[in-house]
N, C-alpha and C. Protein backbone atom coordinates (compact mmCIF):
# COMPACT_ATOMS: atom_id res chain seq x y z
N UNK A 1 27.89 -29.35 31.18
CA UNK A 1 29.00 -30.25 30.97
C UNK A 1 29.41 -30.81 32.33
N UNK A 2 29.75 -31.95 32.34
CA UNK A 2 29.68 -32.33 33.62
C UNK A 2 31.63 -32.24 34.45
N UNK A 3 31.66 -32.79 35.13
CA UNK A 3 33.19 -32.44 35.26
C UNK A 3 34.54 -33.26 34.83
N UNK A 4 33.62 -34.52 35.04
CA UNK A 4 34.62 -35.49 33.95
C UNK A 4 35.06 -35.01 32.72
N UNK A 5 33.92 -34.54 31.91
CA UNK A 5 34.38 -33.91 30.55
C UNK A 5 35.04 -32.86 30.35
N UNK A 6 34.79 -31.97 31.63
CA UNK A 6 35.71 -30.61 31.40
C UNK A 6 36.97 -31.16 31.29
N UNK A 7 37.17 -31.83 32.74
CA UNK A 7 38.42 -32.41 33.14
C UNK A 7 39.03 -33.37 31.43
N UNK A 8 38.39 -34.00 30.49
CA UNK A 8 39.26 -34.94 29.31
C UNK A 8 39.26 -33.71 28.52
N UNK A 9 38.73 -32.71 28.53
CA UNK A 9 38.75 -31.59 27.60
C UNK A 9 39.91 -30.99 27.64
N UNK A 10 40.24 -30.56 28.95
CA UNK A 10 41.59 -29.63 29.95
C UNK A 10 42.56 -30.86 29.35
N UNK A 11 42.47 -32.12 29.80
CA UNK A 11 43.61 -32.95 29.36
C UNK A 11 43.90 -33.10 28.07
N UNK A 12 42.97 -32.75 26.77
CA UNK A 12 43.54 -32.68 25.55
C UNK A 12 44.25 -31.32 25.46
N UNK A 13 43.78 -30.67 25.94
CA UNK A 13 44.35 -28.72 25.96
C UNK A 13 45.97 -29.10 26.16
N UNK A 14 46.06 -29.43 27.21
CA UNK A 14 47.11 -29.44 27.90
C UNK A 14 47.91 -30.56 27.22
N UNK A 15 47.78 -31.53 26.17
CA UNK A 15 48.38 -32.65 25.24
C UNK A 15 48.72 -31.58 24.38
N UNK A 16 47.99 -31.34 23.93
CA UNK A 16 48.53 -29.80 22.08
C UNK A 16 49.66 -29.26 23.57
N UNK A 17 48.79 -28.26 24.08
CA UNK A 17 50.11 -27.38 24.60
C UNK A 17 51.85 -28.18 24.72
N UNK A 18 51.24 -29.32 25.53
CA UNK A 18 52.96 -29.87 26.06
C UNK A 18 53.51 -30.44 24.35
N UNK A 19 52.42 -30.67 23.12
CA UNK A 19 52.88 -30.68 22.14
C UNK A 19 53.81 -30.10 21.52
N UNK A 20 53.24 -28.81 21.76
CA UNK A 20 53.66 -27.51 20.68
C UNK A 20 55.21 -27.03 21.05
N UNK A 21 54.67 -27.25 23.26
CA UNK A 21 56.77 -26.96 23.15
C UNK A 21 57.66 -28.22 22.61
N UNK A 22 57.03 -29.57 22.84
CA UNK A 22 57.77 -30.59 22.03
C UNK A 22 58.53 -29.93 21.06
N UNK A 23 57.81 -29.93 19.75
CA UNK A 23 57.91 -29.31 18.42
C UNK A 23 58.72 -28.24 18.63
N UNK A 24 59.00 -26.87 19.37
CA UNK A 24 59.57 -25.97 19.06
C UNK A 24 61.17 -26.57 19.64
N UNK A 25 61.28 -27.60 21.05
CA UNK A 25 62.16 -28.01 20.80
C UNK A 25 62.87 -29.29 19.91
N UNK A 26 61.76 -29.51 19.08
CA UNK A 26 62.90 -30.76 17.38
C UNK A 26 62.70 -29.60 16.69
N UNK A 27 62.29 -28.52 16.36
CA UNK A 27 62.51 -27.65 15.54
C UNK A 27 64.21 -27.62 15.72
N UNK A 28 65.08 -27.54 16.69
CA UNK A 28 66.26 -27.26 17.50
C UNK A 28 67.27 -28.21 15.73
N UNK A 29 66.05 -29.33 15.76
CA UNK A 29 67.39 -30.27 15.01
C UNK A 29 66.96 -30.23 13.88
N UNK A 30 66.14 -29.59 13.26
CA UNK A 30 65.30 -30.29 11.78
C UNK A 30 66.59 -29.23 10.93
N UNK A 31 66.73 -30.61 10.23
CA UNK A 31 67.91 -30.37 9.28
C UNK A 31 67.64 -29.63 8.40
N UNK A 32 68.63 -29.11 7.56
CA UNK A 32 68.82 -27.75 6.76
C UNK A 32 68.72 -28.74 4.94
N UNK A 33 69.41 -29.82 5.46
CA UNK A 33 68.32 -30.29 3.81
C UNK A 33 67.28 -31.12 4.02
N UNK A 34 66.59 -30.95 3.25
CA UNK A 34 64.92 -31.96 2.63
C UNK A 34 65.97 -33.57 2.21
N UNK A 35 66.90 -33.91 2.42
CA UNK A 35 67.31 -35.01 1.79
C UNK A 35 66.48 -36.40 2.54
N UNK A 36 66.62 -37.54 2.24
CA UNK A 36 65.60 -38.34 2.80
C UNK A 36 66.42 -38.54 3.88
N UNK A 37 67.53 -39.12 4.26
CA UNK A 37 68.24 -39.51 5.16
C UNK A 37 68.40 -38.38 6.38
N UNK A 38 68.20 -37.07 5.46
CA UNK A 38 68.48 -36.19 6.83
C UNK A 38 66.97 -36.19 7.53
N UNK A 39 65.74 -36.32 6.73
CA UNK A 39 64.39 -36.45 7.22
C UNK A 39 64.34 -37.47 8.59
N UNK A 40 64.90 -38.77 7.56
CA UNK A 40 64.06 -40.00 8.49
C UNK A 40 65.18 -39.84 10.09
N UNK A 41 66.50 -39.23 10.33
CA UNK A 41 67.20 -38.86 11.18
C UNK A 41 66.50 -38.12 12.14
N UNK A 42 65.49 -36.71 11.28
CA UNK A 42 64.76 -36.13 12.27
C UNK A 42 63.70 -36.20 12.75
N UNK A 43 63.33 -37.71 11.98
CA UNK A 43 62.06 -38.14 12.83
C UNK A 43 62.06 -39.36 13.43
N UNK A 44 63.62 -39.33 13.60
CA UNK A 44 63.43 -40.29 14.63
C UNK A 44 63.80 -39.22 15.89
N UNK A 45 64.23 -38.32 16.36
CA UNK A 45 64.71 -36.90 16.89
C UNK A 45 63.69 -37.47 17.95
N UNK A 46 64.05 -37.83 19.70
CA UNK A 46 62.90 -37.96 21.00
C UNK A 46 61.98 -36.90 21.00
N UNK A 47 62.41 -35.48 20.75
CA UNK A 47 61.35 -34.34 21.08
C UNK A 47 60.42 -34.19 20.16
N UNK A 48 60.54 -34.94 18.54
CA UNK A 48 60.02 -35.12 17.74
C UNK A 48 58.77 -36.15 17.48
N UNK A 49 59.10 -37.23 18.49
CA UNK A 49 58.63 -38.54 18.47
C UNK A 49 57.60 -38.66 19.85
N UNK A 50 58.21 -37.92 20.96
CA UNK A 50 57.27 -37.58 21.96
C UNK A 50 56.30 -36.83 21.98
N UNK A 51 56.14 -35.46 20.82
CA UNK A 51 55.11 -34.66 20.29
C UNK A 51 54.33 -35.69 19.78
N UNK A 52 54.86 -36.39 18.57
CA UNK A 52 53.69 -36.88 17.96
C UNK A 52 52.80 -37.45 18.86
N UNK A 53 53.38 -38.66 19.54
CA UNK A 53 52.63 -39.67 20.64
C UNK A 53 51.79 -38.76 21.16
N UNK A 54 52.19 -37.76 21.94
CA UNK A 54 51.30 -36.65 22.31
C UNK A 54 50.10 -36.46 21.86
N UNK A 55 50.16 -35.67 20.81
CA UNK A 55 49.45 -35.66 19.79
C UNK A 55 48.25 -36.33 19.95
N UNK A 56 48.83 -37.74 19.22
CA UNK A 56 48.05 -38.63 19.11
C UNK A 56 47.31 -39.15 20.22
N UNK A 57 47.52 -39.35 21.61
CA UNK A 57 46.61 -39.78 22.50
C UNK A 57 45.77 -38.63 23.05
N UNK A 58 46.58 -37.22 22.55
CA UNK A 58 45.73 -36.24 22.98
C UNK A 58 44.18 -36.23 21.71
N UNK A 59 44.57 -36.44 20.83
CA UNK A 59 43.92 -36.57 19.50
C UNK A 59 42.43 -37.50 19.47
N UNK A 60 42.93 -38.57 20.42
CA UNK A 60 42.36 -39.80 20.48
C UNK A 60 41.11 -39.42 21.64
N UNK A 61 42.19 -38.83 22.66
CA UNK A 61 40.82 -38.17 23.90
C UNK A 61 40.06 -37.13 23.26
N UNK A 62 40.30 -36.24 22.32
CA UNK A 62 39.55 -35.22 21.86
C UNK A 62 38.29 -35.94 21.03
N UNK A 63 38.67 -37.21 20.69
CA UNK A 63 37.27 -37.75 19.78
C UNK A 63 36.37 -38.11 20.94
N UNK A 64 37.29 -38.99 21.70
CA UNK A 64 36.15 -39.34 22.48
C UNK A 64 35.75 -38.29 23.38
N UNK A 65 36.12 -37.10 23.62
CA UNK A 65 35.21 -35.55 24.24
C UNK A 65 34.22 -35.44 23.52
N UNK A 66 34.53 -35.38 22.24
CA UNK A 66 33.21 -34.91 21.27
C UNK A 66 32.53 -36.03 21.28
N UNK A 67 32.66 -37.45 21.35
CA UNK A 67 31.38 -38.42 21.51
C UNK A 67 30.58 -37.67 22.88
N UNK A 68 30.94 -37.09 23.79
CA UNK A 68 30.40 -36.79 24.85
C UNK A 68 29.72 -35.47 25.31
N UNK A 69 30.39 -34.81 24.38
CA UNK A 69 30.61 -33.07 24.46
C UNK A 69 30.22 -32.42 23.61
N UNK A 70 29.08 -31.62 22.31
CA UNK A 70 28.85 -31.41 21.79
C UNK A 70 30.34 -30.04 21.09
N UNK A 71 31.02 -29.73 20.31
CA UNK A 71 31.46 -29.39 19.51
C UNK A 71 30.79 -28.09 19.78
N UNK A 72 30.33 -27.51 19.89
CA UNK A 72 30.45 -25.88 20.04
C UNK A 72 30.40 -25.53 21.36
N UNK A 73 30.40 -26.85 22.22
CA UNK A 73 30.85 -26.19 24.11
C UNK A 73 31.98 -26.89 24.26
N UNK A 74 32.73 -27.76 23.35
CA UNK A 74 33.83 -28.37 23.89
C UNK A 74 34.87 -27.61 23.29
N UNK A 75 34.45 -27.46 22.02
CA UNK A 75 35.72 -26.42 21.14
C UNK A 75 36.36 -24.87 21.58
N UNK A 76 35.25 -24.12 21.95
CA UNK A 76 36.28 -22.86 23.23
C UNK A 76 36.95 -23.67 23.94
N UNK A 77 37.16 -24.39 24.66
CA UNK A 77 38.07 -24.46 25.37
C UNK A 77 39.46 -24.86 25.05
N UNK A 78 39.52 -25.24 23.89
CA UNK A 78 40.70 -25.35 23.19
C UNK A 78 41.58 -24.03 22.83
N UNK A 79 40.91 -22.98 23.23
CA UNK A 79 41.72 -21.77 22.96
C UNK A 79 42.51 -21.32 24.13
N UNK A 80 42.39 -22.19 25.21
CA UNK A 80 42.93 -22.73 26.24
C UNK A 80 44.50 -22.33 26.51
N UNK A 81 44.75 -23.51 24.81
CA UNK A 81 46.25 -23.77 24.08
C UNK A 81 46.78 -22.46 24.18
N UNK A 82 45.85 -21.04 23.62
CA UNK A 82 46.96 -20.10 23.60
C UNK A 82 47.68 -19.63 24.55
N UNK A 83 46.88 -19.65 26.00
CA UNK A 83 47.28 -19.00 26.87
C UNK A 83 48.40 -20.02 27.61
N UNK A 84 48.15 -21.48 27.59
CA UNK A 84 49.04 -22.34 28.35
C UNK A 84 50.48 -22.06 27.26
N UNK A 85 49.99 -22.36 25.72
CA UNK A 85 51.57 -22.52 25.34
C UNK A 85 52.53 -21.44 25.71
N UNK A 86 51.87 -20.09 25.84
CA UNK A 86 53.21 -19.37 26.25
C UNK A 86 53.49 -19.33 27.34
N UNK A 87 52.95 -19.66 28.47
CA UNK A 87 53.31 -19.49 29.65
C UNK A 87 54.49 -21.17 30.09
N UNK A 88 54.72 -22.19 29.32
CA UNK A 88 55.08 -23.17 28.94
C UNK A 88 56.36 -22.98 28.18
N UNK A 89 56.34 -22.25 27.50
CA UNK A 89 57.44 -21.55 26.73
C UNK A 89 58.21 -20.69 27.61
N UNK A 90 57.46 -19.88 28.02
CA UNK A 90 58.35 -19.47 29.42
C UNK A 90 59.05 -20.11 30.20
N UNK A 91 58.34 -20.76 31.06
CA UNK A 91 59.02 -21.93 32.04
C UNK A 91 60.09 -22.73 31.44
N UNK A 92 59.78 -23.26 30.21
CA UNK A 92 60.58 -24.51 29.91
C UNK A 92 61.72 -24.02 28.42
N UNK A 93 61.42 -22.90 28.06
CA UNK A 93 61.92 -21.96 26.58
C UNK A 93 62.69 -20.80 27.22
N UNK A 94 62.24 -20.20 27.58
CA UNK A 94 62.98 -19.53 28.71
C UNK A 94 62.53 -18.03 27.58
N UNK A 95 61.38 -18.01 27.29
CA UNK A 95 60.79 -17.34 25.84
C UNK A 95 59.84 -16.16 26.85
N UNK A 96 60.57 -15.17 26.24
CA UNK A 96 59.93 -13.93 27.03
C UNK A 96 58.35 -13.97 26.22
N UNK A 97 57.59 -13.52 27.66
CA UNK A 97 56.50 -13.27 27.21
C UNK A 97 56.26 -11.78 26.91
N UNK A 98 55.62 -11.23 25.94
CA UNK A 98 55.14 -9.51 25.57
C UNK A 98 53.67 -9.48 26.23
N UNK A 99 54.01 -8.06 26.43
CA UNK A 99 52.53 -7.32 26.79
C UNK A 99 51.16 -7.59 26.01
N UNK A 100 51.61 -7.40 25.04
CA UNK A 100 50.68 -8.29 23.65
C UNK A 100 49.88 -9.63 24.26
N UNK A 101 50.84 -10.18 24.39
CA UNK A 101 50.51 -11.57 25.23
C UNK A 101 49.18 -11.55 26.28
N UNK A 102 49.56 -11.11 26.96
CA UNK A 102 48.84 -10.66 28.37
C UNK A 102 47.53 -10.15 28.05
N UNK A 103 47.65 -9.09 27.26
CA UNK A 103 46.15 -8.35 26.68
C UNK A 103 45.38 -9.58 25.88
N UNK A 104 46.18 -10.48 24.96
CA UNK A 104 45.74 -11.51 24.19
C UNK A 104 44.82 -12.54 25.14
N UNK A 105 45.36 -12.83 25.70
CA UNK A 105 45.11 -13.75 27.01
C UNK A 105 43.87 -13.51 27.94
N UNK A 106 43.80 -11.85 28.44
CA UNK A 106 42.44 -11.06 28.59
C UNK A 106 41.43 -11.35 27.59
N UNK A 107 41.64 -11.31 26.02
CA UNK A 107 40.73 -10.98 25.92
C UNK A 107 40.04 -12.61 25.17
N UNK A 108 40.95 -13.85 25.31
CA UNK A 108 40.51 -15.17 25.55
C UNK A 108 40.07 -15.59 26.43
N UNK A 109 39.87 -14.94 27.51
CA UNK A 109 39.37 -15.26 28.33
C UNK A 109 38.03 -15.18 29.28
N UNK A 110 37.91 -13.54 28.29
CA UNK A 110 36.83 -12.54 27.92
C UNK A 110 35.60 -13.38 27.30
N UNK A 111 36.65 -13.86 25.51
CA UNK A 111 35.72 -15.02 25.05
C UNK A 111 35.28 -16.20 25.25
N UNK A 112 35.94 -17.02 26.21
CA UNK A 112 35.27 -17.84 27.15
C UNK A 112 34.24 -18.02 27.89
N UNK A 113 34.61 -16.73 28.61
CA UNK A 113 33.32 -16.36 29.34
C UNK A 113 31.94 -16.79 28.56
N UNK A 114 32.30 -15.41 27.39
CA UNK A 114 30.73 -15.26 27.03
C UNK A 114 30.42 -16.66 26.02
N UNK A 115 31.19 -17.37 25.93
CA UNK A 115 30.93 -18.42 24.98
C UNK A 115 29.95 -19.50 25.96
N UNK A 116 30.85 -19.74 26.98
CA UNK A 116 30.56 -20.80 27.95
C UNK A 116 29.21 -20.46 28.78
N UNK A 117 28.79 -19.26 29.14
CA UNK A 117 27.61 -18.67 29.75
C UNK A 117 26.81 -18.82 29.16
């Protein structure tokens, strides 16, 4: 894989991740009824609306990785996400990380290895 591609690969990783804390912060506002008015309120919600965009251009680089990147060396690295979102959650959530975590993280990283070798 050459390094350009690692490098649009890392940049979709890192689109989901800065996604996911998006999302946990509009989770903050998503209203307590299903009514339509309280919906279309929370999607118009910035932390809501900046995930998606996210998302989506991260979404958009992930196709064009796989035009480039075959799908069973580009896809480990998307497990990437687990280890960035919590450490992201930390920083910016203020979301304790567990020991759990840490061992989790070892042993993604474990599977990387042997995936990518």
């Amino acid at each position: 894989m050459s390094f350009f591609n690692l490098i649009l690969i890392l940049i979709c990783v890192l689109g989901i991740a800065c996604g996911q804390i998006l999302f946990k912060l509009a989770a903050e506002f998503f209203p307590k009824s299903l009514a339509f008015n309280d919906l279309l309120g929370f999607a118009l919600n910035r932390y809501f609306l900046s995930a998606l965009v996210i998302y989506g251009l991260a979404t958009i680089l992930w196709i064009y990785a796989l035009k480039l990147v075959p799908l069973n060396v580009a896809y480990p690295l998307m497990s990437l996400a687990f280890i960035i979102v919590p450490v992201l959650s930390y920083i910016f959530l203020k979301e304790a990380i567990e020991y759990k975590t840490f061992v989790g993280t070892l042993v993604i990283i474990l599977g990387l290895l042997i995936t990518v070798k």
